[in-house]
PDB file of N, CA and C in Angstrom:
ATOM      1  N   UNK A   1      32.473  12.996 -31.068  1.00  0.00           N
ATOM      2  CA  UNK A   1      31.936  12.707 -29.753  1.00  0.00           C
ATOM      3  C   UNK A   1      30.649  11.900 -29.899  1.00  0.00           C
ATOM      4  N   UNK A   2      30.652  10.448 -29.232  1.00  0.00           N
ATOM      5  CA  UNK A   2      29.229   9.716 -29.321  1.00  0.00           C
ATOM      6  C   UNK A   2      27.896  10.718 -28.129  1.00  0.00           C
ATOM      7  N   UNK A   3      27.036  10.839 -28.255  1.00  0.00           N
ATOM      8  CA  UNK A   3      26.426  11.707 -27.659  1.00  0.00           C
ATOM      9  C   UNK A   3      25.073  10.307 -27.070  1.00  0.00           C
ATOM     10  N   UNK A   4      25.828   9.621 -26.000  1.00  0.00           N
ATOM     11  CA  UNK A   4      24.425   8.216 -25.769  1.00  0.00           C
ATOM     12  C   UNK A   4      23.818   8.988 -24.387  1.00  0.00           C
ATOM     13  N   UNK A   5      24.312  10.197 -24.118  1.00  0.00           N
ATOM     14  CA  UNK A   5      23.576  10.959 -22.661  1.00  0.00           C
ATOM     15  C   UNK A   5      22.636  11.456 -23.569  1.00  0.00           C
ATOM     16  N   UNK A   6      21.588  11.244 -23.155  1.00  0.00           N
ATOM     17  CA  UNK A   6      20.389  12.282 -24.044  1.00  0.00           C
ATOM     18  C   UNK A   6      19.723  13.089 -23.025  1.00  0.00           C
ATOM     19  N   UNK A   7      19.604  13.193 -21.718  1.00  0.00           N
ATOM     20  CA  UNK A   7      18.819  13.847 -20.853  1.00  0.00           C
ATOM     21  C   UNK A   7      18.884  13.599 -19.547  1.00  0.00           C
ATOM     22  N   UNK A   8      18.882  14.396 -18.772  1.00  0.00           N
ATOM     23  CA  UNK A   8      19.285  14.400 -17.132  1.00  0.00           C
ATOM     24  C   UNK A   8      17.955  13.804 -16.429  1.00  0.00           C
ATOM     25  N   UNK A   9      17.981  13.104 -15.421  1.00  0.00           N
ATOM     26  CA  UNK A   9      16.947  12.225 -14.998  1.00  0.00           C
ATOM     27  C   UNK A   9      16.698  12.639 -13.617  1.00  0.00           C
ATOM     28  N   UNK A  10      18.204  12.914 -12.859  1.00  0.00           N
ATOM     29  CA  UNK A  10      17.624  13.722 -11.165  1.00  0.00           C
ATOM     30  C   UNK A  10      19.294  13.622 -10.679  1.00  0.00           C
ATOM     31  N   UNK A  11      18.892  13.565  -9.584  1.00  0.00           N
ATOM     32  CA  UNK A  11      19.943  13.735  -8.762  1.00  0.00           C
ATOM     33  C   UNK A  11      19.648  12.969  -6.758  1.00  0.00           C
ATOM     34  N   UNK A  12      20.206  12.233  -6.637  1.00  0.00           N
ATOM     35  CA  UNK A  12      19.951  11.663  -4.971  1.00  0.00           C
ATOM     36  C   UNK A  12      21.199  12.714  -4.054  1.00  0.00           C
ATOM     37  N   UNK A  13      20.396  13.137  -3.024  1.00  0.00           N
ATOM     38  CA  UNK A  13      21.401  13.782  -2.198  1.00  0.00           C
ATOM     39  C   UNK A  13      20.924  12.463  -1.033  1.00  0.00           C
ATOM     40  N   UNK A  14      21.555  12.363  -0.549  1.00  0.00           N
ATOM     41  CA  UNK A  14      21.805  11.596   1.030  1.00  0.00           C
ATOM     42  C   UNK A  14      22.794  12.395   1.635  1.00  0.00           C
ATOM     43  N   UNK A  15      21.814  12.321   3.515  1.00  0.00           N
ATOM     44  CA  UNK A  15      21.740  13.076   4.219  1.00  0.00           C
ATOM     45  C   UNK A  15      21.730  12.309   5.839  1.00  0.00           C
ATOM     46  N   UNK A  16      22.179  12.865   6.384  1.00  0.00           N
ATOM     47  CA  UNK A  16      21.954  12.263   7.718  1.00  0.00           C
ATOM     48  C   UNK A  16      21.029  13.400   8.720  1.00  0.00           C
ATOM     49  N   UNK A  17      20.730  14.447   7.705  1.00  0.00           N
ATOM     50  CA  UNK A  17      19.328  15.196   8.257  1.00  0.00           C
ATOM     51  C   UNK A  17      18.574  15.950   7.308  1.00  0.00           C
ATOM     52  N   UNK A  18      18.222  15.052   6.600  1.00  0.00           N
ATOM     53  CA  UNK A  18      17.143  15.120   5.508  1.00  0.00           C
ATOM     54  C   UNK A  18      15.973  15.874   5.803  1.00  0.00           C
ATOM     55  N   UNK A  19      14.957  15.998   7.309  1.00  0.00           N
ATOM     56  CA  UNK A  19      14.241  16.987   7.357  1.00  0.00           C
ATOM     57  C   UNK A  19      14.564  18.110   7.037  1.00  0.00           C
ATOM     58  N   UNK A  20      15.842  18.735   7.409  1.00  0.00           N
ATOM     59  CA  UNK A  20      16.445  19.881   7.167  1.00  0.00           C
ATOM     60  C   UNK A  20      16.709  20.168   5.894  1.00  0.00           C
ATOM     61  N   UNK A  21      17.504  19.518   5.218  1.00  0.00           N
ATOM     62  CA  UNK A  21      17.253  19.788   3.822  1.00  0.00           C
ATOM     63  C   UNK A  21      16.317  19.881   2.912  1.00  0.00           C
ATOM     64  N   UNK A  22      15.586  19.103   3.381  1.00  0.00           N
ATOM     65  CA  UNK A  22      13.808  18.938   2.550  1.00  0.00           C
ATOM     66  C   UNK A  22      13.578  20.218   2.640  1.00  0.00           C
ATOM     67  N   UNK A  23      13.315  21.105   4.035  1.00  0.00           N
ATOM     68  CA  UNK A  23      13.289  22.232   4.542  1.00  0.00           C
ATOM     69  C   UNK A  23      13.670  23.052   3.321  1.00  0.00           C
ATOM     70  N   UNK A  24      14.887  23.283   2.940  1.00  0.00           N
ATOM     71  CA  UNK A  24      16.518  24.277   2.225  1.00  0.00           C
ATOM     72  C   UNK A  24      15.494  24.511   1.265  1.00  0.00           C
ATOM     73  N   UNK A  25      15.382  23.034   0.556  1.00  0.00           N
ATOM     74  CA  UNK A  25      14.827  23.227  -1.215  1.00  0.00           C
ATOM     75  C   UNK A  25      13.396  23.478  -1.310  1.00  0.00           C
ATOM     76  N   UNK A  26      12.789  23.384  -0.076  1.00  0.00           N
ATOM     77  CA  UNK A  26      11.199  23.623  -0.269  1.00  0.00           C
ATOM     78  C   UNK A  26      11.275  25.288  -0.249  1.00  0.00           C
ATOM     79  N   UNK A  27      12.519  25.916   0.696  1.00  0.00           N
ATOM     80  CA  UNK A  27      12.584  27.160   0.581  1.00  0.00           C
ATOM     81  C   UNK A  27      12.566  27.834  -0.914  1.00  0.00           C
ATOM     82  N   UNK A  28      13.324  27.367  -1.755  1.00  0.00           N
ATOM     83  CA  UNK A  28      13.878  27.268  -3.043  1.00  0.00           C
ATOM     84  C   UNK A  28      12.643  27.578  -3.652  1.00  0.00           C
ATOM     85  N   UNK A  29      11.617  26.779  -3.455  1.00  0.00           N
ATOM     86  CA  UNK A  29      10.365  26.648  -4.159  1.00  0.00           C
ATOM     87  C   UNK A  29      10.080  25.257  -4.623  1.00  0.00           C
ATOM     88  N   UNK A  30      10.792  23.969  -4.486  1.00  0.00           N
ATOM     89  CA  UNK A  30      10.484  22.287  -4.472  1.00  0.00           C
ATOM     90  C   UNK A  30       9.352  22.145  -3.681  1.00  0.00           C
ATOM     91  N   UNK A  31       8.778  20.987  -4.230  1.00  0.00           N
ATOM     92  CA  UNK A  31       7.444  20.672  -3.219  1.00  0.00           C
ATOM     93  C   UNK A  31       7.541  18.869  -3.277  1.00  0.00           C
ATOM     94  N   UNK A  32       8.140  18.487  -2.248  1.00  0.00           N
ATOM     95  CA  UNK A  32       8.268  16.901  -1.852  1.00  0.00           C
ATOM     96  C   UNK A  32       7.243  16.203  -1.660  1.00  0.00           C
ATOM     97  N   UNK A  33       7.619  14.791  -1.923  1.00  0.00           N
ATOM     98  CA  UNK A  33       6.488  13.839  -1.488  1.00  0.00           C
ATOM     99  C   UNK A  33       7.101  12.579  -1.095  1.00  0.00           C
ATOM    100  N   UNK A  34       6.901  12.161   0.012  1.00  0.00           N
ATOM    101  CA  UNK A  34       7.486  10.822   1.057  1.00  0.00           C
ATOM    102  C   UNK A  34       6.951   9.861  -0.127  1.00  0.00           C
ATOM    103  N   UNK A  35       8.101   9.073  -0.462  1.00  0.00           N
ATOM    104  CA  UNK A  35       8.344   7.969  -1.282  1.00  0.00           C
ATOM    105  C   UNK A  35       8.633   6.628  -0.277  1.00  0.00           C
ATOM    106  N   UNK A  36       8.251   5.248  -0.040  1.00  0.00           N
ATOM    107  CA  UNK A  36       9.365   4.114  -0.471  1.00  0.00           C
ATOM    108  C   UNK A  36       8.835   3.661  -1.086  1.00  0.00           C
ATOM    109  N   UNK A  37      10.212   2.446  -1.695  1.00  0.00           N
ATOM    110  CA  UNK A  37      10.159   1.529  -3.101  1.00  0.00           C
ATOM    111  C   UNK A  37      10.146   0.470  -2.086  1.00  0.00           C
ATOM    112  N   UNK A  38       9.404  -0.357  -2.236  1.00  0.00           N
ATOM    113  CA  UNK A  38       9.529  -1.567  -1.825  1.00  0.00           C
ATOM    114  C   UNK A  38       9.894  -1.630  -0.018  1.00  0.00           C
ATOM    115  N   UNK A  39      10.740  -2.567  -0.024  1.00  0.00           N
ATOM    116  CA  UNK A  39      11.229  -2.247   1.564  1.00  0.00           C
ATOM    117  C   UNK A  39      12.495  -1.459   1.588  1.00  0.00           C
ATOM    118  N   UNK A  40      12.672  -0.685   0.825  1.00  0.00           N
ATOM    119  CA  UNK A  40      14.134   0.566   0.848  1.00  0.00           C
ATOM    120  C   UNK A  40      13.321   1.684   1.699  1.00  0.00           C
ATOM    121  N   UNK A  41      14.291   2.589   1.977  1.00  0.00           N
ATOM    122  CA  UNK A  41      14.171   3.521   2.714  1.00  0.00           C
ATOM    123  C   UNK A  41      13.119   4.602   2.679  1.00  0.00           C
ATOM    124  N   UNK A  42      12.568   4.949   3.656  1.00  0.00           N
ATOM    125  CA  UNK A  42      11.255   6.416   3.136  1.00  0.00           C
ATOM    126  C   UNK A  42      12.477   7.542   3.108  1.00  0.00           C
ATOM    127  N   UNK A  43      12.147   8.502   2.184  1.00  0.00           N
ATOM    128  CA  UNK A  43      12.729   9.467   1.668  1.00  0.00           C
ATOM    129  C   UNK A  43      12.057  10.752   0.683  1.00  0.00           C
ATOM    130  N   UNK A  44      12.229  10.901   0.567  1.00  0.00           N
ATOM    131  CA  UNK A  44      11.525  12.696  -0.295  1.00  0.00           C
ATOM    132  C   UNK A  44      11.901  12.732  -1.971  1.00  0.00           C
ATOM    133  N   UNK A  45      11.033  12.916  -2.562  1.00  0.00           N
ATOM    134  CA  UNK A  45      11.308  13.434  -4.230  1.00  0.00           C
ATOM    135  C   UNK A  45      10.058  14.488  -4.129  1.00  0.00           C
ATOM    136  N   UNK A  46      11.158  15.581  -5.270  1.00  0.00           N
ATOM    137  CA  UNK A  46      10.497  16.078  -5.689  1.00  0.00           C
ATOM    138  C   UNK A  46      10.399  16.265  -7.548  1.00  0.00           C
ATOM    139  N   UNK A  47       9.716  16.623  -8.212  1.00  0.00           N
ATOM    140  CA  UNK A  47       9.153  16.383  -9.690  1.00  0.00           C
ATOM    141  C   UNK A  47       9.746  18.022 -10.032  1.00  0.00           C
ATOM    142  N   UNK A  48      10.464  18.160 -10.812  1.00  0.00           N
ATOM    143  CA  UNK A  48      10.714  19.340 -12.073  1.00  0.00           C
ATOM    144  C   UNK A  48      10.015  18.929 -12.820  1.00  0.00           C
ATOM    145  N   UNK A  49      10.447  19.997 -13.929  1.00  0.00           N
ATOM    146  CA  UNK A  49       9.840  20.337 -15.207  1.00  0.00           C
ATOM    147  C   UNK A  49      10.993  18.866 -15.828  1.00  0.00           C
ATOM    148  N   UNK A  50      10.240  18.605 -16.479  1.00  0.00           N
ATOM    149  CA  UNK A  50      11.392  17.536 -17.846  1.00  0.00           C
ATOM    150  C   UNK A  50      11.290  16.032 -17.368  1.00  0.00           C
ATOM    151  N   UNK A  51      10.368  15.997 -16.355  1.00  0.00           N
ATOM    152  CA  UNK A  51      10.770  14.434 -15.685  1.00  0.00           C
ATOM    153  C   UNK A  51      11.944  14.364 -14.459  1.00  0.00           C
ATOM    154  N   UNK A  52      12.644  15.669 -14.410  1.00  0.00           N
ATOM    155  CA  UNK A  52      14.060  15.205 -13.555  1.00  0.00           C
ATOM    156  C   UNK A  52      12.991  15.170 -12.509  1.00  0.00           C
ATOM    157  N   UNK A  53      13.962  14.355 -11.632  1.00  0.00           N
ATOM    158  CA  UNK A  53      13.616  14.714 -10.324  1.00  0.00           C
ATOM    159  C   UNK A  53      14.957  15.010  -9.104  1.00  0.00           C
ATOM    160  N   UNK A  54      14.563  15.039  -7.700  1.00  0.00           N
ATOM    161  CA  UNK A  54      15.620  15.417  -7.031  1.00  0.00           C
ATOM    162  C   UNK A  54      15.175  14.670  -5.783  1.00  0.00           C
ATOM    163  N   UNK A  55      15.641  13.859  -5.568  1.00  0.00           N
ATOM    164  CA  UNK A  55      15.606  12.699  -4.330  1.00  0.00           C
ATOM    165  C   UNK A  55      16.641  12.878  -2.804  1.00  0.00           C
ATOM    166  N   UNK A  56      15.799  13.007  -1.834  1.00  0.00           N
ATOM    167  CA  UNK A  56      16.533  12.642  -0.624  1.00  0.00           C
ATOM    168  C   UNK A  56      16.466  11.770   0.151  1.00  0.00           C
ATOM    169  N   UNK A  57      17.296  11.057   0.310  1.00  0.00           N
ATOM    170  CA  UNK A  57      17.560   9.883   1.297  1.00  0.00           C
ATOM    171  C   UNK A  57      18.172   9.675   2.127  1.00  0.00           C
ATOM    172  N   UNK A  58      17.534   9.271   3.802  1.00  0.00           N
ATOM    173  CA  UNK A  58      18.212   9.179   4.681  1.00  0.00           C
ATOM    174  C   UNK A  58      19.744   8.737   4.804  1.00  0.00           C
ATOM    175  N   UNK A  59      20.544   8.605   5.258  1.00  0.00           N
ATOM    176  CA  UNK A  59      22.131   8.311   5.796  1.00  0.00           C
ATOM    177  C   UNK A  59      22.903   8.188   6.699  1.00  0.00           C
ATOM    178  N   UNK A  60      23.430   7.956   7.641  1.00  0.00           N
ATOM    179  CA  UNK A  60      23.852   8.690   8.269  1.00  0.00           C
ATOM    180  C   UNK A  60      25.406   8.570   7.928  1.00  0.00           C
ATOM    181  N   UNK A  61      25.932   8.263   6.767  1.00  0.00           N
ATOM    182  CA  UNK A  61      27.107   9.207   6.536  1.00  0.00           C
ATOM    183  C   UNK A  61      26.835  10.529   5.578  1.00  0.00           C
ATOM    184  N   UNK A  62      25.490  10.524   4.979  1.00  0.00           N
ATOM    185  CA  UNK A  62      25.198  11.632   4.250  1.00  0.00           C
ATOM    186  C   UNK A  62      25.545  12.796   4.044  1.00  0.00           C
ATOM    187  N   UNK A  63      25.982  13.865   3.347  1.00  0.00           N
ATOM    188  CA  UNK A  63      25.837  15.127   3.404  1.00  0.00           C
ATOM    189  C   UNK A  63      27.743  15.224   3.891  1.00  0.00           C
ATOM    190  N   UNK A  64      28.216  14.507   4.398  1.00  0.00           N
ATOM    191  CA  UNK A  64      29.530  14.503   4.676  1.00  0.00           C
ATOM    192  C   UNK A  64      30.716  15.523   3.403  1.00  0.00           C
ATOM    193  N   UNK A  65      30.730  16.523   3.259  1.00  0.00           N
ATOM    194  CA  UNK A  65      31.965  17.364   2.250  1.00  0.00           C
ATOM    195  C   UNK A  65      33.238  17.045   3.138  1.00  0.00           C
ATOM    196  N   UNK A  66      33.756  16.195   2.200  1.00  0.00           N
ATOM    197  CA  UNK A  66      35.104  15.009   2.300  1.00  0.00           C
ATOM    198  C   UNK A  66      36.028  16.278   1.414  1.00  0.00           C
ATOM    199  N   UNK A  67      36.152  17.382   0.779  1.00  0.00           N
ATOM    200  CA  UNK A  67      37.080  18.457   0.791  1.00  0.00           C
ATOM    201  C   UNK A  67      37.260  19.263   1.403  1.00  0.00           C
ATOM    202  N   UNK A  68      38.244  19.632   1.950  1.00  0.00           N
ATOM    203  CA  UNK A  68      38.789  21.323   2.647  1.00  0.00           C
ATOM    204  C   UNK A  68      38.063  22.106   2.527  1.00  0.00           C
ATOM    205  N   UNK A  69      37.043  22.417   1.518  1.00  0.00           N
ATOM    206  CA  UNK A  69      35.747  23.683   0.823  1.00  0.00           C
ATOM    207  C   UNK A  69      35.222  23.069   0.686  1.00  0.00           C
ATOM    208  N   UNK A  70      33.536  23.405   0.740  1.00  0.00           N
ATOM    209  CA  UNK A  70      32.518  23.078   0.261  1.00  0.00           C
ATOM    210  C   UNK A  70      32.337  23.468  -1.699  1.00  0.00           C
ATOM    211  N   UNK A  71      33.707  24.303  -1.824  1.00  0.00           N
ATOM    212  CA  UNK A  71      33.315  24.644  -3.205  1.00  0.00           C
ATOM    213  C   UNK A  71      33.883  23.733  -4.217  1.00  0.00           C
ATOM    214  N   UNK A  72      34.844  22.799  -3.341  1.00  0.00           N
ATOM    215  CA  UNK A  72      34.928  21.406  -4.128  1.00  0.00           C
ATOM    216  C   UNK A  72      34.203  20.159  -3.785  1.00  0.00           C
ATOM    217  N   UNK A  73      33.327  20.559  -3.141  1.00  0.00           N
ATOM    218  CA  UNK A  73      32.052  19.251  -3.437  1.00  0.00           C
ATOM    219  C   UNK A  73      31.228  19.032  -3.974  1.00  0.00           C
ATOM    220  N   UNK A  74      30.181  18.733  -3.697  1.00  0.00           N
ATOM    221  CA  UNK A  74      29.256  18.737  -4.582  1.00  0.00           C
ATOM    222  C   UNK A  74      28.011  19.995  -4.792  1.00  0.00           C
ATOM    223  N   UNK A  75      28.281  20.795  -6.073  1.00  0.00           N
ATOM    224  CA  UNK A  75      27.814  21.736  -6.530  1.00  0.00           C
ATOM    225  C   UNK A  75      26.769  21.670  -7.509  1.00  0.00           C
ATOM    226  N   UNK A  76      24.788  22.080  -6.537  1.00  0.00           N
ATOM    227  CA  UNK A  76      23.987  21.886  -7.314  1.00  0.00           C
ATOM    228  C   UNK A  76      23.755  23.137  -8.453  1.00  0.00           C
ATOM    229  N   UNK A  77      23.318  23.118  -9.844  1.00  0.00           N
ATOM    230  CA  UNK A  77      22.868  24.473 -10.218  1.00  0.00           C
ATOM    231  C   UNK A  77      21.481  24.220 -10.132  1.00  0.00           C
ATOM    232  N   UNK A  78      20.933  25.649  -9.962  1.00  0.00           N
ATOM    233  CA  UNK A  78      19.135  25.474 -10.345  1.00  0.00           C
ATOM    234  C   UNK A  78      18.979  26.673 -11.043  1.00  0.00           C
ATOM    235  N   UNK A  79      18.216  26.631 -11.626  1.00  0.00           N
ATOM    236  CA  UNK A  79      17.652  27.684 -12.843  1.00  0.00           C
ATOM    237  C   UNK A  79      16.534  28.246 -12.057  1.00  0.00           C
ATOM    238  N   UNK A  80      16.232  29.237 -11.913  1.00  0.00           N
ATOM    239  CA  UNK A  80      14.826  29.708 -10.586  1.00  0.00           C
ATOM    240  C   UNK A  80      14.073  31.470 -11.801  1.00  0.00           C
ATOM    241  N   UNK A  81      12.713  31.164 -11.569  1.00  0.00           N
ATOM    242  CA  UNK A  81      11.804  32.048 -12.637  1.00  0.00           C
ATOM    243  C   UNK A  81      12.650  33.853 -11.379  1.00  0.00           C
ATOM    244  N   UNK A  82      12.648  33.799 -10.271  1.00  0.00           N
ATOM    245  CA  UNK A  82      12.856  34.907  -9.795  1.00  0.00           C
ATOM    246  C   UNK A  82      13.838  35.037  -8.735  1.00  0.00           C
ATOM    247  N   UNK A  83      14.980  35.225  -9.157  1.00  0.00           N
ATOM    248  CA  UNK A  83      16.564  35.298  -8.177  1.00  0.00           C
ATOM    249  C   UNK A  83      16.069  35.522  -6.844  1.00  0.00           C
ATOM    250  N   UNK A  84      15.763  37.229  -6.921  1.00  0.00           N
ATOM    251  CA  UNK A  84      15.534  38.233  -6.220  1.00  0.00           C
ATOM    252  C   UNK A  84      14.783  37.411  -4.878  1.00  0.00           C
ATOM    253  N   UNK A  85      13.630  36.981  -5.168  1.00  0.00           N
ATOM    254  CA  UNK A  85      12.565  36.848  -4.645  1.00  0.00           C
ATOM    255  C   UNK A  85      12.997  35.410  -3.492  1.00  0.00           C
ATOM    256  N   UNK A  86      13.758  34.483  -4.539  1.00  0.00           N
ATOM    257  CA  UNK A  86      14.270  33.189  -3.513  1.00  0.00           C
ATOM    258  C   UNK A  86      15.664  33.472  -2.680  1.00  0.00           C
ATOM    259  N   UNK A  87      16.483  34.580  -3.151  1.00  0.00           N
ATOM    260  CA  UNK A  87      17.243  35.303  -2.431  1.00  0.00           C
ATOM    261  C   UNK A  87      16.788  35.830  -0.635  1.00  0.00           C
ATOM    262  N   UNK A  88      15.530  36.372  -1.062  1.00  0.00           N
ATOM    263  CA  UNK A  88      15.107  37.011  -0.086  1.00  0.00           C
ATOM    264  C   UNK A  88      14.497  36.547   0.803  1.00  0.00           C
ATOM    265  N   UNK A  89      14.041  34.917   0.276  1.00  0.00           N
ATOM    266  CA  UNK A  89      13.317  34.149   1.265  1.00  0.00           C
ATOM    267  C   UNK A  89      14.414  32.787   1.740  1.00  0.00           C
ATOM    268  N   UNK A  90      15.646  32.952   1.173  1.00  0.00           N
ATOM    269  CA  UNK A  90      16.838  32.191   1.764  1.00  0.00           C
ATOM    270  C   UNK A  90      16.925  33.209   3.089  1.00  0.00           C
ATOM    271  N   UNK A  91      17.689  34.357   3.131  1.00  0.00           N
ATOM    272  CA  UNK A  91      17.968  34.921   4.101  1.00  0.00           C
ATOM    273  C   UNK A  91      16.619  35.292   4.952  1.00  0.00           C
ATOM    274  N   UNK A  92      15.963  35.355   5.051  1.00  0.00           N
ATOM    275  CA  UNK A  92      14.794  35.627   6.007  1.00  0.00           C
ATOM    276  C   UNK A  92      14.625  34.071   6.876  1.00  0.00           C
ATOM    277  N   UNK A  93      15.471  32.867   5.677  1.00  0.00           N
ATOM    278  CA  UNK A  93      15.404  31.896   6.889  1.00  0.00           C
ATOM    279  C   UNK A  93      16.471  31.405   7.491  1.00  0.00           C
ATOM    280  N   UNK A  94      17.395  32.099   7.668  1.00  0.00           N
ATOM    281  CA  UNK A  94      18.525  32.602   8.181  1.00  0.00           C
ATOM    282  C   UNK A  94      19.845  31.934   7.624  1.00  0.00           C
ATOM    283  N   UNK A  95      19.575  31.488   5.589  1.00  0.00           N
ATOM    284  CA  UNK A  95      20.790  31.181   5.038  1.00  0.00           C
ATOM    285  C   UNK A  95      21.597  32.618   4.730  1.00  0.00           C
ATOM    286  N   UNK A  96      23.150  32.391   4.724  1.00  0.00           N
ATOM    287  CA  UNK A  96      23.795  33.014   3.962  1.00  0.00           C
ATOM    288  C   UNK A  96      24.097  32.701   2.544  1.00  0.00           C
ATOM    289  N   UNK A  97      23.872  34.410   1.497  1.00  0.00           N
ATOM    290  CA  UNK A  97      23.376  33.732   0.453  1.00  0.00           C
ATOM    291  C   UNK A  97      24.742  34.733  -0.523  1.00  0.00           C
ATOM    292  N   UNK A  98      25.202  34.764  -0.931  1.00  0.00           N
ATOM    293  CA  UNK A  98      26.927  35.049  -1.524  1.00  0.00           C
ATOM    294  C   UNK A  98      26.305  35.732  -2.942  1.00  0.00           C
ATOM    295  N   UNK A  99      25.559  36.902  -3.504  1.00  0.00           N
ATOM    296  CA  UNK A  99      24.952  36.584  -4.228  1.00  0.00           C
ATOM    297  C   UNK A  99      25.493  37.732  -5.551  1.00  0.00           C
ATOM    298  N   UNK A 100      25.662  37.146  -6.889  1.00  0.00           N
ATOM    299  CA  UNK A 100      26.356  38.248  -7.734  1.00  0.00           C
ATOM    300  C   UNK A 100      25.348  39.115  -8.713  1.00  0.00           C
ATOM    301  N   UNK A 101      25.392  39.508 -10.046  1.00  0.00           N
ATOM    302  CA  UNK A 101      24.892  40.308 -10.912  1.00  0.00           C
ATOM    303  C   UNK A 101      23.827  39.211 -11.479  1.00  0.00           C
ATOM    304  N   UNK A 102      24.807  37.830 -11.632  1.00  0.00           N
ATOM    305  CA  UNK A 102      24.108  37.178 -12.708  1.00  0.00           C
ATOM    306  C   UNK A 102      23.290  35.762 -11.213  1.00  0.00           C
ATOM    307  N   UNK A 103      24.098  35.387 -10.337  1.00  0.00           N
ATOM    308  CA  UNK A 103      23.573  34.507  -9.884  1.00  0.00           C
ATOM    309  C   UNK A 103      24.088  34.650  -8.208  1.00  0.00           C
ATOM    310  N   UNK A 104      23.582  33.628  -7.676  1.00  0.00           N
ATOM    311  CA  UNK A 104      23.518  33.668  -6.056  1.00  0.00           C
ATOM    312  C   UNK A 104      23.832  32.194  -5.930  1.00  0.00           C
ATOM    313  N   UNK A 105      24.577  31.952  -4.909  1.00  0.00           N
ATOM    314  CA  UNK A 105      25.242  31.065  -3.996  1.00  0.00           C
ATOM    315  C   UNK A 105      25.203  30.820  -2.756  1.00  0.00           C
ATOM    316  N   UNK A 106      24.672  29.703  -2.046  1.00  0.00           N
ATOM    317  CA  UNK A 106      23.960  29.206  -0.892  1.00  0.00           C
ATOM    318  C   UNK A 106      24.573  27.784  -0.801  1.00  0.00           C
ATOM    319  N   UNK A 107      24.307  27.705   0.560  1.00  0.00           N
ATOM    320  CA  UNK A 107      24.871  26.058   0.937  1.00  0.00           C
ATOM    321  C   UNK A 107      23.933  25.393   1.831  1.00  0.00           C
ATOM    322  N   UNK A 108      23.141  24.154   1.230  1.00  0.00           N
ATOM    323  CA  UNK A 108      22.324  23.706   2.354  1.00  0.00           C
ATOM    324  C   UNK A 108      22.418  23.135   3.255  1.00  0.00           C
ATOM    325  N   UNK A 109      21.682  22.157   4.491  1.00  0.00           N
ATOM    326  CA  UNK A 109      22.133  22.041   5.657  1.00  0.00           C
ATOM    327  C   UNK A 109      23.417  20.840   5.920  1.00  0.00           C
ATOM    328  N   UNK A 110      23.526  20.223   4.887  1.00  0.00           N
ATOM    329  CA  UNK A 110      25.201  19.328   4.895  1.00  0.00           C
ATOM    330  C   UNK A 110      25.902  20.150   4.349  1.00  0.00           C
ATOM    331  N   UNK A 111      26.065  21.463   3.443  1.00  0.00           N
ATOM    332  CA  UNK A 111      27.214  22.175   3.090  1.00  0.00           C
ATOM    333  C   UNK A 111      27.559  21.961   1.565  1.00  0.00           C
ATOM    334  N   UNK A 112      26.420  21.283   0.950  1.00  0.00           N
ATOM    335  CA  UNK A 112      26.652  21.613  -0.576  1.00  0.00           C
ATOM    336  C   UNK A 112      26.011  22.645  -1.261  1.00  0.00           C
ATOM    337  N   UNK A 113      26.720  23.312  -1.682  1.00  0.00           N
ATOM    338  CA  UNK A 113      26.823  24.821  -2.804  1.00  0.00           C
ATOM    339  C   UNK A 113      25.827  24.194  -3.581  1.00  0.00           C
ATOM    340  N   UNK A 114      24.910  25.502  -3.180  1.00  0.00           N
ATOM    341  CA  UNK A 114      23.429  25.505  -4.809  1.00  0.00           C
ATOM    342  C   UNK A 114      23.466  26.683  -5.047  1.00  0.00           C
ATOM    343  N   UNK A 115      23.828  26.615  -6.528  1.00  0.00           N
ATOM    344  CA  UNK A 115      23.876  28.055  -7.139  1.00  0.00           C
ATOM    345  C   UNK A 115      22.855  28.122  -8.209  1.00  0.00           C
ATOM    346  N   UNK A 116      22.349  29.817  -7.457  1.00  0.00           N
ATOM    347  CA  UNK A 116      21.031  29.957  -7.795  1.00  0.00           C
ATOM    348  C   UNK A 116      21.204  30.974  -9.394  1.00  0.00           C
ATOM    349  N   UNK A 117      20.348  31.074 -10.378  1.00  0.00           N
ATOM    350  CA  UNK A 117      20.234  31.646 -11.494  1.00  0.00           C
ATOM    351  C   UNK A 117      19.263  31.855 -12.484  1.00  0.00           C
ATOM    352  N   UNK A 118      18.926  33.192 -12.593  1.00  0.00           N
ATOM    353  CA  UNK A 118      17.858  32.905 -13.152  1.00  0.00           C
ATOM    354  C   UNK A 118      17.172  33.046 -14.359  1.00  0.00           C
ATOM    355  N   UNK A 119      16.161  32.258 -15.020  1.00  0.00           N
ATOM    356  CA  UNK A 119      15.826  31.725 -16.103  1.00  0.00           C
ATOM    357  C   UNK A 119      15.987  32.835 -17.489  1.00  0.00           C
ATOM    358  N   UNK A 120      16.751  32.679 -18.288  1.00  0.00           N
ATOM    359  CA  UNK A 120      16.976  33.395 -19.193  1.00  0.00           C
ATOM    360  C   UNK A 120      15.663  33.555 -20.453  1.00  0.00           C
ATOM    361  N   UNK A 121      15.724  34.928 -20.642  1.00  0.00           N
ATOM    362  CA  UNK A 121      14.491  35.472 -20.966  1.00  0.00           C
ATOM    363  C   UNK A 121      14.596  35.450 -22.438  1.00  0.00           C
TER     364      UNK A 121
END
C-alpha cells in the first residue's frame, strides 16, 4: 500500500442554515471564527488540535441527506475529553442524542450523524 495521505486537514460542511449548525458544534465545544477568502463566501472555521480544521459554508443546497437514512450520509466522528458532559449539554439543547457504553450519536441541524467518543486514556 503507497501511504501519500499523511494527515487529515478538515472537513467543509455546507449548509443552507449554517447559523444553526455553527450553533450544534459550538455546543460540542468548537469555537468559530467568520472567515472570507478573497471575494468567496463569509463562512465559519473552526481550529482543532493538529491543524485540522472544520469549515462551514453557506448553500442553499447544503446539508441536503440525498439517502433514505441519515446513517448513510455523511457521518462525522469526534473524539471529545468528556462524553458525559457534551451528552448532557446536547440534550438540554433539545438534541436527541442515541447514546451507547462506548459512544453517543447525534444529528445536526441538516441531519448528518456526529458520533461522539471519548478520548482514550
Amino acid at each position: 500500500m503507497i501511504e501519500n495521505v499523511v494527515s487529515f486537514e478538515g472537513c467543509v460542511l455546507y449548509s443552507n442554515n449554517s447559523d444553526a449548525v455553527k450553533k450544534f458544534y459550538e455546543t460540542l465545544g468548537l469555537s468559530f471564527v467568520q472567515e472570507q477568502h478573497g471575494n468567496g463566501p463569509v463562512h465559519y472555521a473552526a481550529q482543532l488540535k493538529h491543524n485540522t480544521v472544520l469549515e462551514i459554508y453557506p448553500s442553499e443546497f447544503g446539508g441536503v441527506v440525498l439517502a433514505d437514512s441519515a446513517e448513510y450520509s455523511t457521518k462525522i466522528m469526534l473524539v471529545v475529553t468528556s462524553l458525559d458532559a457534551i451528552v448532557a449539554a446536547l440534550k438540554s439543547s433539545g438534541a436527541v442524542v442515541k447514546k451507547s457504553k462506548k459512544y453517543a450519536t447525534v444529528y445536526d441541524p441538516d441531519g448528518r450523524a456526529v458520533m461522539l467518543r471519548n478520548k482514550k486514556k
